[in-house]
PDB file of N, CA and C in Angstrom:
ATOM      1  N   UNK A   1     105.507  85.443  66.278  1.00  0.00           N
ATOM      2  CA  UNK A   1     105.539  86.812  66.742  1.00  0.00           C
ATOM      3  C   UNK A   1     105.844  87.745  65.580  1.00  0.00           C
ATOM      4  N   UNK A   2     105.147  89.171  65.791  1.00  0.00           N
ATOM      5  CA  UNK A   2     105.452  89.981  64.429  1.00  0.00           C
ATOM      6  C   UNK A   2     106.841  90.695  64.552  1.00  0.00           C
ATOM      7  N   UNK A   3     107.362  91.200  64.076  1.00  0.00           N
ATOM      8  CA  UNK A   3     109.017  92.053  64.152  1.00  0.00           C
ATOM      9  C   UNK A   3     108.474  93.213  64.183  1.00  0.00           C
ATOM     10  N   UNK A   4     107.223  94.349  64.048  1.00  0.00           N
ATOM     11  CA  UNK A   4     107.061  95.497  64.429  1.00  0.00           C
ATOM     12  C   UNK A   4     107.157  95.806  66.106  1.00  0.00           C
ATOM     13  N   UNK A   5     107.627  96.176  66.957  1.00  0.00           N
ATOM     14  CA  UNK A   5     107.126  96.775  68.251  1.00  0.00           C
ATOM     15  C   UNK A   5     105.230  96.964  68.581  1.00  0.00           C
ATOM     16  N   UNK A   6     104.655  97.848  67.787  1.00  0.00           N
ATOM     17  CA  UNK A   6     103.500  97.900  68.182  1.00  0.00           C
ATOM     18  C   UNK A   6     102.977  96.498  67.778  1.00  0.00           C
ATOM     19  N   UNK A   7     102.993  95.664  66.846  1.00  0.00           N
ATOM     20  CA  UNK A   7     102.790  94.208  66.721  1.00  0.00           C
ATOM     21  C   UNK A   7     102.792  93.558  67.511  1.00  0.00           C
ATOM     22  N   UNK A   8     104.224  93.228  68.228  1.00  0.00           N
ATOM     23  CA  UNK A   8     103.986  92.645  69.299  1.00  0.00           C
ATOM     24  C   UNK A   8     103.066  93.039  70.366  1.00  0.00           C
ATOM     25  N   UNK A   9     103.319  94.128  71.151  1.00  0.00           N
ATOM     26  CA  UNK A   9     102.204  94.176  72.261  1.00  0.00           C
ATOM     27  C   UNK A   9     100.903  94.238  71.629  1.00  0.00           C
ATOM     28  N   UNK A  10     100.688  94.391  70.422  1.00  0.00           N
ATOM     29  CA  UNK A  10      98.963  94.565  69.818  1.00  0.00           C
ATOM     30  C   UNK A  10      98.472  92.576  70.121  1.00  0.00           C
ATOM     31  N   UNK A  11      99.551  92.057  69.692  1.00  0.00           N
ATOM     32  CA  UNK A  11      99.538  90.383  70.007  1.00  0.00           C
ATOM     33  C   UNK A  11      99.500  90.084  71.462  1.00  0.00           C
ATOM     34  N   UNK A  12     100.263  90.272  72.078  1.00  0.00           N
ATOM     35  CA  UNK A  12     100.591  90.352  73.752  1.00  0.00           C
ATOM     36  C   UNK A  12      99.297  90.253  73.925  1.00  0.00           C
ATOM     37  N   UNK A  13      98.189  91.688  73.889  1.00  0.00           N
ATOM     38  CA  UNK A  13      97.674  91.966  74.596  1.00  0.00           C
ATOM     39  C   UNK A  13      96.399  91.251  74.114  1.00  0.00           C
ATOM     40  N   UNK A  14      96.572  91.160  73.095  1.00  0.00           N
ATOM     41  CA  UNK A  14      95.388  89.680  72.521  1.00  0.00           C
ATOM     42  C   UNK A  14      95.606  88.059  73.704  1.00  0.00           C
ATOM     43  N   UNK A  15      96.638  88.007  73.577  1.00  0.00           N
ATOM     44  CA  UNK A  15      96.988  86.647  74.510  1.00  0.00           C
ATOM     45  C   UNK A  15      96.247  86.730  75.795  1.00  0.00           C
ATOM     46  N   UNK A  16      96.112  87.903  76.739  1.00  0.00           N
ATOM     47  CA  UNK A  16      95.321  87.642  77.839  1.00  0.00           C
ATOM     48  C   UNK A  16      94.211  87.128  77.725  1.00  0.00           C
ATOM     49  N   UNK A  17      93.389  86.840  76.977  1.00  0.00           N
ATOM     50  CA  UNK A  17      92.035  86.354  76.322  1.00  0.00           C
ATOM     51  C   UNK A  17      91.952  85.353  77.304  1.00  0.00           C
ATOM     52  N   UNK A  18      92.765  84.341  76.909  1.00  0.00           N
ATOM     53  CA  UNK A  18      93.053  83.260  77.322  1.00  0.00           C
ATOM     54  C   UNK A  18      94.358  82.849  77.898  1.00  0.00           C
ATOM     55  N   UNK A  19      94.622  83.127  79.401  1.00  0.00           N
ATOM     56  CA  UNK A  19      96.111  83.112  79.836  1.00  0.00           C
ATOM     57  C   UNK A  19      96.317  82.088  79.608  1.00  0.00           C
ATOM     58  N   UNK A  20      97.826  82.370  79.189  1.00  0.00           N
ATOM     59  CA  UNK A  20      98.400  80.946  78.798  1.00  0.00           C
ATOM     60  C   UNK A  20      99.937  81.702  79.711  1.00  0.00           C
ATOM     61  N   UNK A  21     100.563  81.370  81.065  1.00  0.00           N
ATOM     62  CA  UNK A  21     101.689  81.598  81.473  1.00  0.00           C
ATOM     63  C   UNK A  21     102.777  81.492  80.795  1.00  0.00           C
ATOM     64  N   UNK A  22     102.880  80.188  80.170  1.00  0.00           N
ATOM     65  CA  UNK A  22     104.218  80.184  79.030  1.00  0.00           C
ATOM     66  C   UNK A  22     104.386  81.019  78.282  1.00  0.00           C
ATOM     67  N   UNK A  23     102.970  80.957  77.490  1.00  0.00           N
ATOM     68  CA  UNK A  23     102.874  81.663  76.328  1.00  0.00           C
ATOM     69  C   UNK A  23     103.017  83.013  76.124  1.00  0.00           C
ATOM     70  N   UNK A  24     102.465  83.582  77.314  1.00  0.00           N
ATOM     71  CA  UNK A  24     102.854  85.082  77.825  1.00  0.00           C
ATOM     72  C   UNK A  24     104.074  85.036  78.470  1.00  0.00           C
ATOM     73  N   UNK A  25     104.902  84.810  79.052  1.00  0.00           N
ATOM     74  CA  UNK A  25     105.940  84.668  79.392  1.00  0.00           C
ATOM     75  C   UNK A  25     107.002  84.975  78.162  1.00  0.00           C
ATOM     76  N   UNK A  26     106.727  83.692  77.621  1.00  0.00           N
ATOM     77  CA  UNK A  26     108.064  83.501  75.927  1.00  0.00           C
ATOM     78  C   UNK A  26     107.807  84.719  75.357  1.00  0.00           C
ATOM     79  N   UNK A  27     106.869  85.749  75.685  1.00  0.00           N
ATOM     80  CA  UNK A  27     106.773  87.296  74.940  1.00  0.00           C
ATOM     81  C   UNK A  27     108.000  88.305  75.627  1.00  0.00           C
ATOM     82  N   UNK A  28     108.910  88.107  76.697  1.00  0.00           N
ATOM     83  CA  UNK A  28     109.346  88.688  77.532  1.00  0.00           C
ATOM     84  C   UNK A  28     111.000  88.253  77.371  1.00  0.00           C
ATOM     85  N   UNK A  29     111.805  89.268  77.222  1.00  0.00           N
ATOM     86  CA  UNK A  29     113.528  88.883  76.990  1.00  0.00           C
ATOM     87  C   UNK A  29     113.379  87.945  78.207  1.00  0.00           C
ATOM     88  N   UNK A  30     114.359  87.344  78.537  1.00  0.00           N
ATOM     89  CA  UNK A  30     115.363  86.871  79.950  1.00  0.00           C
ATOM     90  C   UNK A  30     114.796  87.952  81.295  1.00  0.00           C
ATOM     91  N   UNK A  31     115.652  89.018  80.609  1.00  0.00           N
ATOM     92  CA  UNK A  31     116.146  89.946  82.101  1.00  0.00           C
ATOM     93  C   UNK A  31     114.936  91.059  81.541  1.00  0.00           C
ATOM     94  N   UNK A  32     113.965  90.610  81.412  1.00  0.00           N
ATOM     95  CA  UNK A  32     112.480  91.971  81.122  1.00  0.00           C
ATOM     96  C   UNK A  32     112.304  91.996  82.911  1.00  0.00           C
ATOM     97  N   UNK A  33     111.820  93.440  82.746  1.00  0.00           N
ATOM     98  CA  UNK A  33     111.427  94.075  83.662  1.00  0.00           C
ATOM     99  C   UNK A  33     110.293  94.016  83.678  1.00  0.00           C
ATOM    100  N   UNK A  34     108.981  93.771  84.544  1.00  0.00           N
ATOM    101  CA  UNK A  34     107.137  94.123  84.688  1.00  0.00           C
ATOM    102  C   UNK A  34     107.103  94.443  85.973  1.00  0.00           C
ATOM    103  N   UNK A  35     106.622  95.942  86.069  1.00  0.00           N
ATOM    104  CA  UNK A  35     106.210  97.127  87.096  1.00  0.00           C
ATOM    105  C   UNK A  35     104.954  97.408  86.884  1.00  0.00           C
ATOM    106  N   UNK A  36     103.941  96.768  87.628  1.00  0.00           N
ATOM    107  CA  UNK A  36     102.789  97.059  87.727  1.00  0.00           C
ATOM    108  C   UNK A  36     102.978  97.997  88.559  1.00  0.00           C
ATOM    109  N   UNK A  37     102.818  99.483  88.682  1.00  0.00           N
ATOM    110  CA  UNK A  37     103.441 100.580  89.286  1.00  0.00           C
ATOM    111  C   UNK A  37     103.317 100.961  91.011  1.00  0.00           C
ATOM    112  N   UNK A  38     101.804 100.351  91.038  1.00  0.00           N
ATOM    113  CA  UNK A  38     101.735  99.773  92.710  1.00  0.00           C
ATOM    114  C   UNK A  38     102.454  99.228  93.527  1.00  0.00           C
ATOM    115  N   UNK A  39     103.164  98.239  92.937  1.00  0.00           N
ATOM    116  CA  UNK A  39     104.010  97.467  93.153  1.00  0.00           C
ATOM    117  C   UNK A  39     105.228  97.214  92.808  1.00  0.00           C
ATOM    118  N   UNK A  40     105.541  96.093  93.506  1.00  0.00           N
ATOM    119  CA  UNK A  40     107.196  96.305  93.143  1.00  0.00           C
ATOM    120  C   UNK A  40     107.438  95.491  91.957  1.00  0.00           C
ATOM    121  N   UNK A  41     108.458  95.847  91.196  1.00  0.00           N
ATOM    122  CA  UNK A  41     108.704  95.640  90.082  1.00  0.00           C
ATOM    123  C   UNK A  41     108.932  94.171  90.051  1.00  0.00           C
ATOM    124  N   UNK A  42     109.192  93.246  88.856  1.00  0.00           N
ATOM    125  CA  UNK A  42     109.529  91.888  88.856  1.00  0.00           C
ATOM    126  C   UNK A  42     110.477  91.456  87.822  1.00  0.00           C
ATOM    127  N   UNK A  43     111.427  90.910  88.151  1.00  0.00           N
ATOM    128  CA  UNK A  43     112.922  91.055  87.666  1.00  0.00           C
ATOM    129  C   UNK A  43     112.780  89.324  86.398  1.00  0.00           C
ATOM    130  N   UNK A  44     113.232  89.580  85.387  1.00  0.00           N
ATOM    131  CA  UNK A  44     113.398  88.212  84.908  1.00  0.00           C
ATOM    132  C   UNK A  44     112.257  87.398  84.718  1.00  0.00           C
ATOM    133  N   UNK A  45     112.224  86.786  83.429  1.00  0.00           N
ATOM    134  CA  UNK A  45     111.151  86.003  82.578  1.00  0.00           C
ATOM    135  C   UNK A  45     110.580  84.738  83.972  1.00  0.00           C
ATOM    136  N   UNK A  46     111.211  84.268  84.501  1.00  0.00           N
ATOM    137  CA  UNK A  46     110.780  83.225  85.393  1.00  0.00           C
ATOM    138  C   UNK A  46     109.651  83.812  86.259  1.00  0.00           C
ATOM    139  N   UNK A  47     110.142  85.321  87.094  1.00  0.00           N
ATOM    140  CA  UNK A  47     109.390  85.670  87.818  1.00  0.00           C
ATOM    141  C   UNK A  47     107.802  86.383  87.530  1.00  0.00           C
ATOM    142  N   UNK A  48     108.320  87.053  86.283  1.00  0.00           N
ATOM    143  CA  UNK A  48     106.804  87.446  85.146  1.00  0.00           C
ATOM    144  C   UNK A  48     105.934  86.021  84.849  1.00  0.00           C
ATOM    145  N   UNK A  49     106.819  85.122  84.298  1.00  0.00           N
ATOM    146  CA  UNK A  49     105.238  83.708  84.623  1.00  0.00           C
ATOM    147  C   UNK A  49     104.991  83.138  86.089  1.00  0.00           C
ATOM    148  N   UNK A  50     106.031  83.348  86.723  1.00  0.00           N
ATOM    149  CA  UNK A  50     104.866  82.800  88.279  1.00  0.00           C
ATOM    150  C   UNK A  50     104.190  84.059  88.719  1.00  0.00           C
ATOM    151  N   UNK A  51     104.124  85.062  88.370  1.00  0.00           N
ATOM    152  CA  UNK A  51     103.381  86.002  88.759  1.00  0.00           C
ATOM    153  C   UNK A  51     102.164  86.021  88.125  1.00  0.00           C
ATOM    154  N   UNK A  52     102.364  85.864  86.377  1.00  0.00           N
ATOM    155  CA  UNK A  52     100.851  85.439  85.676  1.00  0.00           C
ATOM    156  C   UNK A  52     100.149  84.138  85.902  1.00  0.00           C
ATOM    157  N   UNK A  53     101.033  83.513  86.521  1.00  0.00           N
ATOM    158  CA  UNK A  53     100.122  82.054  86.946  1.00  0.00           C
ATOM    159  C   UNK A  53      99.648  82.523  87.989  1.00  0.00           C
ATOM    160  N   UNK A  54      99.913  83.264  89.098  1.00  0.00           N
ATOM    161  CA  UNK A  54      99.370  83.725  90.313  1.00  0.00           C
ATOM    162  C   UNK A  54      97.972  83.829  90.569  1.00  0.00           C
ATOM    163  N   UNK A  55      98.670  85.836  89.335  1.00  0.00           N
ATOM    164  CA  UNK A  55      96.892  86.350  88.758  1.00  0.00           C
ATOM    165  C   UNK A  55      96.562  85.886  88.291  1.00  0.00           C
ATOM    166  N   UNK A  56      96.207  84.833  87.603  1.00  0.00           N
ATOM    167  CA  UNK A  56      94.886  84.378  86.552  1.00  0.00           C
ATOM    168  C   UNK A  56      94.516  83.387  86.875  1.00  0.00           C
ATOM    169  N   UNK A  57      94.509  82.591  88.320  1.00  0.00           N
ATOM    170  CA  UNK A  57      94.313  81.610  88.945  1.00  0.00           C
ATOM    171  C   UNK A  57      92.991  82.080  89.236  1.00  0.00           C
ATOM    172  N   UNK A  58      92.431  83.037  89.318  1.00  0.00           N
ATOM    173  CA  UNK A  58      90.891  83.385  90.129  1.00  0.00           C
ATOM    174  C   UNK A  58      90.282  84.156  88.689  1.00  0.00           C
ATOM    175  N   UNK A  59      90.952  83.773  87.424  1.00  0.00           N
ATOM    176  CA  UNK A  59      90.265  84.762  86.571  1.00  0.00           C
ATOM    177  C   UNK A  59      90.239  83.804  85.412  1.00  0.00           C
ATOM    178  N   UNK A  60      89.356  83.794  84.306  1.00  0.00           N
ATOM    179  CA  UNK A  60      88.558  83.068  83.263  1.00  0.00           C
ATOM    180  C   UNK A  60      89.217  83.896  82.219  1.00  0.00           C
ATOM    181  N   UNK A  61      89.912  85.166  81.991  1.00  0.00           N
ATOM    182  CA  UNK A  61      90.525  85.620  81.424  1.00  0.00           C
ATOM    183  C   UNK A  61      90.495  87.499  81.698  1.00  0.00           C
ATOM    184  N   UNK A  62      91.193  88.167  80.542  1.00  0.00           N
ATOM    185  CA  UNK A  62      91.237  89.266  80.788  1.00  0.00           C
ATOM    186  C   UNK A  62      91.199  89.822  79.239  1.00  0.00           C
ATOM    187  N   UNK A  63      90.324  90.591  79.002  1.00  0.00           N
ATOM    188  CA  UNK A  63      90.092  91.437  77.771  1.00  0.00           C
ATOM    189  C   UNK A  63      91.289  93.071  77.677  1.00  0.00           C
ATOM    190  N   UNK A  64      91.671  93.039  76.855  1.00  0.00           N
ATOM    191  CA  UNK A  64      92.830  94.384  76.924  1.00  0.00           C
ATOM    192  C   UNK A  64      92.162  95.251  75.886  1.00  0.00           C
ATOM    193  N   UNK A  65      91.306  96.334  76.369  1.00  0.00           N
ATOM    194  CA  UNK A  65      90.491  96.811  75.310  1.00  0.00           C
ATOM    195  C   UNK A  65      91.573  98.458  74.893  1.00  0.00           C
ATOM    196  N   UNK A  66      92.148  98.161  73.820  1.00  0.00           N
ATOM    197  CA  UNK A  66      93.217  99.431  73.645  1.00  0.00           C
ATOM    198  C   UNK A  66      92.278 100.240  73.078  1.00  0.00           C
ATOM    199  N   UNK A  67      92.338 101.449  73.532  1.00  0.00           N
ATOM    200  CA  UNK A  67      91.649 102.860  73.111  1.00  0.00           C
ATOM    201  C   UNK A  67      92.535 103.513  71.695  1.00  0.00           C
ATOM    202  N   UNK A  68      93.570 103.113  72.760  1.00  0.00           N
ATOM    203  CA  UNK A  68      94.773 104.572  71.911  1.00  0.00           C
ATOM    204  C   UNK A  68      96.316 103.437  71.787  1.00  0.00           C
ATOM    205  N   UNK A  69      96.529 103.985  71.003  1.00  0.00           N
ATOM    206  CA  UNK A  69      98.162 103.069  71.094  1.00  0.00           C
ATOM    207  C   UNK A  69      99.378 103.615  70.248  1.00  0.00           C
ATOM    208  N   UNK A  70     100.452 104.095  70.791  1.00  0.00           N
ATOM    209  CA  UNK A  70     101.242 104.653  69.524  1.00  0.00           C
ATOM    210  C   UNK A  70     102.320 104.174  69.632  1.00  0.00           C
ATOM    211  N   UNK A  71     103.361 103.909  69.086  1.00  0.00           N
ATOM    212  CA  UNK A  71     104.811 103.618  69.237  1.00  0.00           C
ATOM    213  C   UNK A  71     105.772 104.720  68.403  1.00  0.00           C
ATOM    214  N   UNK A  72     106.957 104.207  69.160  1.00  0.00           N
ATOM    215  CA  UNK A  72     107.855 105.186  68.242  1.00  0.00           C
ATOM    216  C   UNK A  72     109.892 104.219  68.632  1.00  0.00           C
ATOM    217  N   UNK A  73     109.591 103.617  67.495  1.00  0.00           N
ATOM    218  CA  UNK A  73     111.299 102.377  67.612  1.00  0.00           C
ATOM    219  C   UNK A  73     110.614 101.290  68.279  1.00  0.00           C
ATOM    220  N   UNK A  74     111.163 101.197  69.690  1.00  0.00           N
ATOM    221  CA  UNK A  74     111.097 100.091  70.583  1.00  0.00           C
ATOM    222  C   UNK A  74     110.382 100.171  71.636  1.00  0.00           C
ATOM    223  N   UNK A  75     110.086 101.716  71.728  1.00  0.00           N
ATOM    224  CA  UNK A  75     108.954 101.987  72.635  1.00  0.00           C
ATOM    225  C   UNK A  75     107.319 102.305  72.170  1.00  0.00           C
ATOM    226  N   UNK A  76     106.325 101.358  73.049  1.00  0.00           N
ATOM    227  CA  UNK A  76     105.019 101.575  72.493  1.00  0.00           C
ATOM    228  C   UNK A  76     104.018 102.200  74.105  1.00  0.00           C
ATOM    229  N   UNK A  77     103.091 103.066  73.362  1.00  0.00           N
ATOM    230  CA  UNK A  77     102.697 103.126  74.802  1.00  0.00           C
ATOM    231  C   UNK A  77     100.973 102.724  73.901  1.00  0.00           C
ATOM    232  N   UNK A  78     100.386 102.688  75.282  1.00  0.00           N
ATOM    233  CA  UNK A  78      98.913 102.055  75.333  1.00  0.00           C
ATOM    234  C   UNK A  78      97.654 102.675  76.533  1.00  0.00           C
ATOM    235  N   UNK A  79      96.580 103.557  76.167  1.00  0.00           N
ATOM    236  CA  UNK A  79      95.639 103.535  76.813  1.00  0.00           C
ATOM    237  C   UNK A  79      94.715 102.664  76.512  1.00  0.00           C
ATOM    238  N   UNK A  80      94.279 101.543  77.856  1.00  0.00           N
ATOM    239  CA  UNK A  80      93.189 100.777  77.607  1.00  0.00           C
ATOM    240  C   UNK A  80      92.585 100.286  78.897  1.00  0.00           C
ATOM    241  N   UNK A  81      91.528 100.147  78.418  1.00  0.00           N
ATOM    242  CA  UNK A  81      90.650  98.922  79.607  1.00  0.00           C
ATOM    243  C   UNK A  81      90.679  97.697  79.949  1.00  0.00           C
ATOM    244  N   UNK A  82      91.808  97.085  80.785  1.00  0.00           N
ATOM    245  CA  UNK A  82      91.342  96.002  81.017  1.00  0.00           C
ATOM    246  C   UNK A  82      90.280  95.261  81.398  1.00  0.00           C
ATOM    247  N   UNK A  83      89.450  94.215  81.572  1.00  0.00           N
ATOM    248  CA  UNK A  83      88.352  93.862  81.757  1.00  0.00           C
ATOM    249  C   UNK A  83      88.988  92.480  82.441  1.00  0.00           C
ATOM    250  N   UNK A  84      88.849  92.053  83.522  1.00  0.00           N
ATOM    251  CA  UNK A  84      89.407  91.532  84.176  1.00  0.00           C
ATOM    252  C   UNK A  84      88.410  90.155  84.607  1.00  0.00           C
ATOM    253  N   UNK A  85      87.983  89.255  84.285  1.00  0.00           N
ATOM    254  CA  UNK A  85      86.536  88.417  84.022  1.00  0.00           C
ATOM    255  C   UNK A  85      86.959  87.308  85.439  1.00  0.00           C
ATOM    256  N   UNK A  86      86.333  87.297  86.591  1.00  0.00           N
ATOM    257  CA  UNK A  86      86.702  86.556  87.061  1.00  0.00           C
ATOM    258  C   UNK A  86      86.155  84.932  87.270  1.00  0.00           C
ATOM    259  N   UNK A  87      86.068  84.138  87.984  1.00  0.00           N
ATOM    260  CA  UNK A  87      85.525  83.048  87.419  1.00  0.00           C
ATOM    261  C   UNK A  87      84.238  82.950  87.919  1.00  0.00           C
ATOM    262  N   UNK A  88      83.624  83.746  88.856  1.00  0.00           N
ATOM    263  CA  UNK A  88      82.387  83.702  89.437  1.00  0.00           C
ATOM    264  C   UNK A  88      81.634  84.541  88.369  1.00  0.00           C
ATOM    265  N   UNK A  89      82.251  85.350  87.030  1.00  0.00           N
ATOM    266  CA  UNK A  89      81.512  86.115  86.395  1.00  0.00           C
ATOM    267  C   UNK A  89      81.716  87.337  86.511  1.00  0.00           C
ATOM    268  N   UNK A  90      81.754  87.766  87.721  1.00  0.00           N
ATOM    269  CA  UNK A  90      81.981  89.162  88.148  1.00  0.00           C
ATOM    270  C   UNK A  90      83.435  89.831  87.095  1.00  0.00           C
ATOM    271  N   UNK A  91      82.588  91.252  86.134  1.00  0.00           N
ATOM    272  CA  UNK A  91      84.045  91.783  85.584  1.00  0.00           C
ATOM    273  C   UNK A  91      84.353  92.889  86.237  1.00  0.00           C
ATOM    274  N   UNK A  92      85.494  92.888  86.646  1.00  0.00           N
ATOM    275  CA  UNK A  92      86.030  94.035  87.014  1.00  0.00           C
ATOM    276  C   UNK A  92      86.924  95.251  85.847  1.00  0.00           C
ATOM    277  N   UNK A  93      86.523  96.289  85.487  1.00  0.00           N
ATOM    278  CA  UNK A  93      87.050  97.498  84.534  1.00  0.00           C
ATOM    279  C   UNK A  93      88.154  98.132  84.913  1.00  0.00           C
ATOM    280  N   UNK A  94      88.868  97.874  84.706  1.00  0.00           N
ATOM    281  CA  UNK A  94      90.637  98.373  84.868  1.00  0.00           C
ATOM    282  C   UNK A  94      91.166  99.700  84.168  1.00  0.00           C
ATOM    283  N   UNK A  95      90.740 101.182  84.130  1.00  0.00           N
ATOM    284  CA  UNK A  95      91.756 101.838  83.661  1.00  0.00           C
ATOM    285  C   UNK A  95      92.933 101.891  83.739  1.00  0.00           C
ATOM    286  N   UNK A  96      93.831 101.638  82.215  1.00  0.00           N
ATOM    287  CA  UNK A  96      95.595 101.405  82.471  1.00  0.00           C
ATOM    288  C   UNK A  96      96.128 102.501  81.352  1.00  0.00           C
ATOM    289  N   UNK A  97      97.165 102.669  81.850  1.00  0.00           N
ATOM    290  CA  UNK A  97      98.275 103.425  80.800  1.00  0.00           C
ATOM    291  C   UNK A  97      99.465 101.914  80.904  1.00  0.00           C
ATOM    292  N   UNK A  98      99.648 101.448  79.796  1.00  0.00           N
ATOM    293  CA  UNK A  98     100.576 100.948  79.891  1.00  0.00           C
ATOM    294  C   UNK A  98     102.187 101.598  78.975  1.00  0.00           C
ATOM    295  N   UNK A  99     103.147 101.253  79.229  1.00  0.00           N
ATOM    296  CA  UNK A  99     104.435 101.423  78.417  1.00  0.00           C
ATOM    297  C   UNK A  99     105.413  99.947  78.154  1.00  0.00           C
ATOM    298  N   UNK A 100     105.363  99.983  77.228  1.00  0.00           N
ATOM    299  CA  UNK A 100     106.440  98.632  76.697  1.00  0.00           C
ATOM    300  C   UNK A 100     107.750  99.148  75.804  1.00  0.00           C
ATOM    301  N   UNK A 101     108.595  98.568  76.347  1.00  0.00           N
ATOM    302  CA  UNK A 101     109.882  98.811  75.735  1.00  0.00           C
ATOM    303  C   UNK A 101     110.292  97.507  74.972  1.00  0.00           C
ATOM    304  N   UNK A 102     110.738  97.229  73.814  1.00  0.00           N
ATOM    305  CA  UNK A 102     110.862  95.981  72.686  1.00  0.00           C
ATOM    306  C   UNK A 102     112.242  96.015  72.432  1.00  0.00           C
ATOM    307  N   UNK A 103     112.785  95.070  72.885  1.00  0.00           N
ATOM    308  CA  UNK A 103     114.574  94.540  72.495  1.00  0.00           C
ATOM    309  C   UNK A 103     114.159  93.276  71.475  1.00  0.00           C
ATOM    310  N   UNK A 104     114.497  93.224  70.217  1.00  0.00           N
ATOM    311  CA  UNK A 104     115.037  91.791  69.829  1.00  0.00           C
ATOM    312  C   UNK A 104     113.659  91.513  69.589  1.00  0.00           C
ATOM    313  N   UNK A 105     112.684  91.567  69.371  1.00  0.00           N
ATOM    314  CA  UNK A 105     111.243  91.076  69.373  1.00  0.00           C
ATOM    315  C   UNK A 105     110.698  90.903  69.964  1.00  0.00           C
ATOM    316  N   UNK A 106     111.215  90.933  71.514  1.00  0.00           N
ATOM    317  CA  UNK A 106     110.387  90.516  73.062  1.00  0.00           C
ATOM    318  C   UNK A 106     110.304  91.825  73.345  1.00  0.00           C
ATOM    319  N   UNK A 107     109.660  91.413  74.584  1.00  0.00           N
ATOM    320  CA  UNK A 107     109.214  92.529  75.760  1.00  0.00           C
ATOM    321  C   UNK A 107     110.168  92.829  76.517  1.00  0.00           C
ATOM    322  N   UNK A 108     110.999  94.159  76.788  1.00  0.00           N
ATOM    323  CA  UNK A 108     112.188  93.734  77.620  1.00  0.00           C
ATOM    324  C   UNK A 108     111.603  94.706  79.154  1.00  0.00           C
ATOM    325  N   UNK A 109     110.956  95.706  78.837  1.00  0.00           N
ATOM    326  CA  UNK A 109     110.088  96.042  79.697  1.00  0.00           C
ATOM    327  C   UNK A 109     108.666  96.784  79.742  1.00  0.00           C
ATOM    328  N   UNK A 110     107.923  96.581  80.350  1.00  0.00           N
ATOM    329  CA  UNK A 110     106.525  96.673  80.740  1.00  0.00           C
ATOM    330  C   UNK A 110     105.996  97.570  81.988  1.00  0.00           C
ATOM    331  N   UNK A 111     106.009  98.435  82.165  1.00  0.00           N
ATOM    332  CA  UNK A 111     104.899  99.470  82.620  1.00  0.00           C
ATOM    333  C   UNK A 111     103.612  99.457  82.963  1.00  0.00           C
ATOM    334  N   UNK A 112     102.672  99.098  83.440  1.00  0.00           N
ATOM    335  CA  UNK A 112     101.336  99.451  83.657  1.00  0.00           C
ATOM    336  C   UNK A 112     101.106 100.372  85.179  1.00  0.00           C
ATOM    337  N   UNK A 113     100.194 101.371  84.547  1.00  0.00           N
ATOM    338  CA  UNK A 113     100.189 102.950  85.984  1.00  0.00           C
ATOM    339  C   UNK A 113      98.304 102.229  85.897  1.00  0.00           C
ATOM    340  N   UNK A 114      97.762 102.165  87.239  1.00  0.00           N
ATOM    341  CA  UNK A 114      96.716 101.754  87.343  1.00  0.00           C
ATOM    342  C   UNK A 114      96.156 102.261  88.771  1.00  0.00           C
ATOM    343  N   UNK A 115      95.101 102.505  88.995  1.00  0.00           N
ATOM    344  CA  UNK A 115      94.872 102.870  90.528  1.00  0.00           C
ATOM    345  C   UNK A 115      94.504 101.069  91.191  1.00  0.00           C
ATOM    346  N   UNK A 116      95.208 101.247  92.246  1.00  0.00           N
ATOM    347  CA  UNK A 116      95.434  99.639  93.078  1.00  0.00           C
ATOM    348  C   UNK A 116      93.666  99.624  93.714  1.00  0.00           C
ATOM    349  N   UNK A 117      93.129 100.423  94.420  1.00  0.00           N
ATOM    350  CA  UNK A 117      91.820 100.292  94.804  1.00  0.00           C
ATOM    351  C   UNK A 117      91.242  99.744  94.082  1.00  0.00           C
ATOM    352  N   UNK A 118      91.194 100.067  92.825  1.00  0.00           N
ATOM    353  CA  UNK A 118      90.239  99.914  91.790  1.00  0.00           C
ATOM    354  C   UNK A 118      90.409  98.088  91.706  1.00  0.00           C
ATOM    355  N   UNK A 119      90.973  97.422  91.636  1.00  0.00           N
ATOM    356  CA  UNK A 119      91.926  95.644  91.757  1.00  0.00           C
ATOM    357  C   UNK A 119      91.393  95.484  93.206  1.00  0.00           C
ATOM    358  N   UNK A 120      91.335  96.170  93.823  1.00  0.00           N
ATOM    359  CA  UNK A 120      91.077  95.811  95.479  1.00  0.00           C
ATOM    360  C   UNK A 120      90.091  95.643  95.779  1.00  0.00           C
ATOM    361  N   UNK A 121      89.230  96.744  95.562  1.00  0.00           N
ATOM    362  CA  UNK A 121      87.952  96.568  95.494  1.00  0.00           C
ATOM    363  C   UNK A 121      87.101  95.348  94.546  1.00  0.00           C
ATOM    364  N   UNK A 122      87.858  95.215  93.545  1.00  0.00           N
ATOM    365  CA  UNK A 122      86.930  94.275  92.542  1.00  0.00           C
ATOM    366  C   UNK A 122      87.385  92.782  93.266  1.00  0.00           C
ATOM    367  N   UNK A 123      88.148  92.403  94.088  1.00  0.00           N
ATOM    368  CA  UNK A 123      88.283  91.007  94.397  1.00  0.00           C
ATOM    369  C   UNK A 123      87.735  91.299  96.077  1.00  0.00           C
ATOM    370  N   UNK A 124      87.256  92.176  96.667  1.00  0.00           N
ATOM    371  CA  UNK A 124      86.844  92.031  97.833  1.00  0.00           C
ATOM    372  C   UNK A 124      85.754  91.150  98.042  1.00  0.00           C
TER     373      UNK A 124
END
């Protein structure tokens, strides 16, 4: 892992390529926070990998196409496209704002503002 803040999530967000639950996981303190903003938030590193094992059970991977990205200390924020590849082929295009907050070299919390239809519609 790199010791910059924007490093890390620039890496992070490379890792969806190919989910790897652990591997995305071990990016995340203990007690990290992930608020996909639709939803309810998810407390603690355990619950962030059974949640990425969840989602990526119906998906071949996910492309994080960053537009824009700036940081400033420990906070980085991110406009991008997810591309969400599922295993039948079908991609679904994700506009996200994400926000990451960086303790210690991990992720201690995570942000993504997304419209939920847009996820709803693409797995209907």
């Amino acid at each position: 892992m790199t010791s910059s803040a924007d490093g890390l999530v620039t890496e992070f967000c490379k890792l969806w390529a190919s989910p790897d639950a652990e591997k995305l996981a071990g990016c995340f303190t203990e007690d990290a926070v992930y608020h996909n903003i639709p939803m309810e938030p998810l407390h603690g590193r355990a619950a962030i990998k059974e949640f990425i094992e969840g989602f990526t059970t119906a998906l071949d991977g996910i492309e994080f196409r960053i537009h824009r990205q700036l940081s400033s200390g420990p906070l980085v924020m991110n406009e991008r496209t997810d591309v969400l590849r599922r295993k039948d082929g079908v991609e679904i295009h994700l506009p996200v704002a994400g926000i990451f907050e960086v303790r210690d070299g991990r992720i201690a919390a995570w942000r993504d503002y997304f419209d939920m239809a847009a996820i709803a519609a693409g797995f209907s």
